[in-house]
Every structure is written in C-alpha cells, then in structure tokens.
N, C-alpha and C. Protein backbone atom coordinates (compact mmCIF):
# COMPACT_ATOMS: atom_id res chain seq x y z
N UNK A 1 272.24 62.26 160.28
CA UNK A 1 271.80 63.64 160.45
C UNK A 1 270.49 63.90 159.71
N UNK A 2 269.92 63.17 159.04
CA UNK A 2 268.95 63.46 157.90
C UNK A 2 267.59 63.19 158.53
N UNK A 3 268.22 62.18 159.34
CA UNK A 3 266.71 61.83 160.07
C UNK A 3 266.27 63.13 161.34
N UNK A 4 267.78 63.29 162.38
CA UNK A 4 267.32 64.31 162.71
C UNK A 4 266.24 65.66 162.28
N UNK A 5 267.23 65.70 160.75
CA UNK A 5 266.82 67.24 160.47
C UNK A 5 264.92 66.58 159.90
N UNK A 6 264.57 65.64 159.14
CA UNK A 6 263.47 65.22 159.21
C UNK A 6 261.97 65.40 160.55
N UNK A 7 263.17 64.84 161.40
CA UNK A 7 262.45 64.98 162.61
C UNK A 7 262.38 66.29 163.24
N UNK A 8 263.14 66.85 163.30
CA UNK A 8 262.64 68.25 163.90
C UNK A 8 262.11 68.99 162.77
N UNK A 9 261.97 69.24 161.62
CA UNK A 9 260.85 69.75 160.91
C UNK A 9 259.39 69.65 160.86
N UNK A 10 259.04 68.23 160.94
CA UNK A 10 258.07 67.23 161.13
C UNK A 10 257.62 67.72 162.28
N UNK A 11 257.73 67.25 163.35
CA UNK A 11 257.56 68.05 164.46
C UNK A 11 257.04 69.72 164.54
N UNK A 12 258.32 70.13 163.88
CA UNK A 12 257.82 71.56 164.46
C UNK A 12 256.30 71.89 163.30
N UNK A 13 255.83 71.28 162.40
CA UNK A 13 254.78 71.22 161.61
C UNK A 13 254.25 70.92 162.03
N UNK A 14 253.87 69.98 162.76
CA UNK A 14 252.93 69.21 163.27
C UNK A 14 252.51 69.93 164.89
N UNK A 15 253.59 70.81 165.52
CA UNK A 15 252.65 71.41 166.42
C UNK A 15 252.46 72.88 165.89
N UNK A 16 252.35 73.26 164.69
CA UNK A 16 251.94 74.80 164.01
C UNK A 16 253.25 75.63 164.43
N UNK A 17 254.49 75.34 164.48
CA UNK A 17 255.47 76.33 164.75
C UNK A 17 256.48 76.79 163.15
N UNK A 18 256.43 78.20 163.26
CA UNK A 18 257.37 78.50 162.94
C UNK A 18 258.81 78.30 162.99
N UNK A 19 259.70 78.93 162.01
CA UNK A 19 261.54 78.51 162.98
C UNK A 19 261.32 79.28 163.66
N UNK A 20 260.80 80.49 163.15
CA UNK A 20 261.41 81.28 164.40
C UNK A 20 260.47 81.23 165.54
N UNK A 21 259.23 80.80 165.62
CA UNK A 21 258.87 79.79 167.02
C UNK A 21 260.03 78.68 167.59
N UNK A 22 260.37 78.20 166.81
CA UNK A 22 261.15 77.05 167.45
C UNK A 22 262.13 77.55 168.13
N UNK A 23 262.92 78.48 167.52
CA UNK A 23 264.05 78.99 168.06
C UNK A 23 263.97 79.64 169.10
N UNK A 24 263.32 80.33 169.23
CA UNK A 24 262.62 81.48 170.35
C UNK A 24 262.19 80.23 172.25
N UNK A 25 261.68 79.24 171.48
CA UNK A 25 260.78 78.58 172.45
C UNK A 25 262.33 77.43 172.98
N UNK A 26 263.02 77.18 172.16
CA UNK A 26 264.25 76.53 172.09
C UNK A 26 265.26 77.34 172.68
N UNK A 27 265.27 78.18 172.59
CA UNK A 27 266.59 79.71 173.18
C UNK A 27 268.09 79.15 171.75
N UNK A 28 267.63 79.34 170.49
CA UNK A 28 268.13 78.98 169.63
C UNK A 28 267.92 80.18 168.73
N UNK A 29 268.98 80.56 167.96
CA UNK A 29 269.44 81.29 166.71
C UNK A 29 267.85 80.66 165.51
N UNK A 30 267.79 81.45 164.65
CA UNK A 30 266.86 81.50 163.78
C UNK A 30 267.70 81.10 162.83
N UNK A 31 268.98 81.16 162.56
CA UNK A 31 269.56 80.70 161.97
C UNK A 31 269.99 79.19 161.72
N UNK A 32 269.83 78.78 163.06
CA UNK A 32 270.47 77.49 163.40
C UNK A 32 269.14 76.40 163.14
N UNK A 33 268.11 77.11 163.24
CA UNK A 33 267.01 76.02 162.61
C UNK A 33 267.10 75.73 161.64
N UNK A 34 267.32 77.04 160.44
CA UNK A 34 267.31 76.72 158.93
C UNK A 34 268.35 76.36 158.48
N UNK A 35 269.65 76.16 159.20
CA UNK A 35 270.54 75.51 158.61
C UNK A 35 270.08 73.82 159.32
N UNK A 36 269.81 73.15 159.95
CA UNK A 36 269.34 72.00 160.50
C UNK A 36 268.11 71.78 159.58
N UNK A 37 267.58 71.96 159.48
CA UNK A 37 265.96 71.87 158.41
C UNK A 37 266.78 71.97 156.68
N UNK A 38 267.65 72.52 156.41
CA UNK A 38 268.36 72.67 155.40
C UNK A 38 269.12 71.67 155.16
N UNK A 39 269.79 70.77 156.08
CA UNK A 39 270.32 69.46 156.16
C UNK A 39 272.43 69.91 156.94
N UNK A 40 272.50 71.19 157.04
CA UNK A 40 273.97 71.12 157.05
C UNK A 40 274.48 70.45 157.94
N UNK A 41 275.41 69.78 157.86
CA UNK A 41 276.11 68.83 158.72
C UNK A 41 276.91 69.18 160.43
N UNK A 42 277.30 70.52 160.10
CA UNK A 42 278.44 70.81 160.84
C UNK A 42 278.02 71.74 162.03
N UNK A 43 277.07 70.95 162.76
CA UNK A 43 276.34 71.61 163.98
C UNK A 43 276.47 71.11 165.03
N UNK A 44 276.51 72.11 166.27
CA UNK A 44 277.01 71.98 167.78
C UNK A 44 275.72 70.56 168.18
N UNK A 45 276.25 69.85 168.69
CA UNK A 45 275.61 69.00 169.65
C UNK A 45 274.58 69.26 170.88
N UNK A 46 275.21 70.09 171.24
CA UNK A 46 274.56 71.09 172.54
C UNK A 46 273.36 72.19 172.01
N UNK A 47 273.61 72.59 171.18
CA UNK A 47 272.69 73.47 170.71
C UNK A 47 271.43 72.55 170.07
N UNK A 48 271.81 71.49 169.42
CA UNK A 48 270.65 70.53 168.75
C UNK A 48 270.31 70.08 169.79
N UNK A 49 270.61 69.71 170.77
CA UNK A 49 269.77 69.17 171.79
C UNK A 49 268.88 70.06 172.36
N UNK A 50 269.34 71.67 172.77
CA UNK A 50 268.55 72.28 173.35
C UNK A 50 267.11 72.20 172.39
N UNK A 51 267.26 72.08 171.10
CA UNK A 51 265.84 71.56 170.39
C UNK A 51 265.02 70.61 170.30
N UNK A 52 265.80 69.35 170.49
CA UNK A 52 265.49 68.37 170.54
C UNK A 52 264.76 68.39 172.24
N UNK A 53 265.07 68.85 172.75
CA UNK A 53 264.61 68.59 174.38
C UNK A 53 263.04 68.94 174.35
N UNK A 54 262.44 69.56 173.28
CA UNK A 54 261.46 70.23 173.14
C UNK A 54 260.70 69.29 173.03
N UNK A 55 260.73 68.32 172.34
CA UNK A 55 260.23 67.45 171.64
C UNK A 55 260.82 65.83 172.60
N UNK A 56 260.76 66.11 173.90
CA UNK A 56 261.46 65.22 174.30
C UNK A 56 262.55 63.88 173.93
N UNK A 57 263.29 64.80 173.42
CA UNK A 57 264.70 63.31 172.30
C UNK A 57 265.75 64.41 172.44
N UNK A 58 267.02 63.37 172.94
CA UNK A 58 268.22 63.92 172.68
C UNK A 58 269.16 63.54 171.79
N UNK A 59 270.45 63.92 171.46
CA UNK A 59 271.45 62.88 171.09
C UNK A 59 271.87 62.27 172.01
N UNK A 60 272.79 60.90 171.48
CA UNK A 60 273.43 60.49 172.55
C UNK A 60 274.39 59.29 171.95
N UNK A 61 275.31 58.51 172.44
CA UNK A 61 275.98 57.37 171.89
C UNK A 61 275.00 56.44 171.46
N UNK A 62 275.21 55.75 170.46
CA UNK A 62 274.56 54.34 169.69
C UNK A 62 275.02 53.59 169.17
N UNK A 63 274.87 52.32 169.86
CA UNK A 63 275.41 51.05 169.32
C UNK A 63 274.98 50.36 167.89
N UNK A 64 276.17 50.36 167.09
CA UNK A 64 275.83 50.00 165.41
C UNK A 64 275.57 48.43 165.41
C-alpha cells in the first residue's frame, strides 16, 4: 500500500494538482485522497482505482 499511496501523491505533484483537484477530476471524496496520501490501509479497491485510472494504473492480482 505504501507504494501506492507514494505513487499517487507523486503524481498528483508532478501534474500541479491539488486533493481536492484529484478528487474532483477522479469523482472521489476529498477525504479519500488524504486518507490514501496519509497511508491508511483500509480502503475500497474500486474507489482507488477510480484514481489510479487517472494516471493510467490499476490494481489487480500479482504473482509473488
């Protein structure tokens, strides 16, 4: 999860966005950025993707 939340911060810096750009442009809670950028663990799948899609990357299964 760490890298996620890395990566979508990074990102949203790197193209000049706010959260609450992200969220807005994402159809995402303002909330749900800063808990993801904050590191919390216990977040919908579906909803991180709708962010991640932004940035073309989803989740998905991975072989260890």
């Amino acid at each position: 999860m760490q890298k996620v939340r890395n990566f979508i911060k990074t990102k949203r810096k790197e193209l000049g966005l706010t959260q609450k750009d992200l969220a807005q442009k994402s159809g995402v809670g303002i909330r749900f950025i800063r808990d993801v950028e904050q590191g919390r663990d216990a977040l919908r799948t579906d909803t991180l993707n709708k962010v991640l899609r932004l940035f073309g990357k989803t989740l998905g299964p991975v072989d260890l």
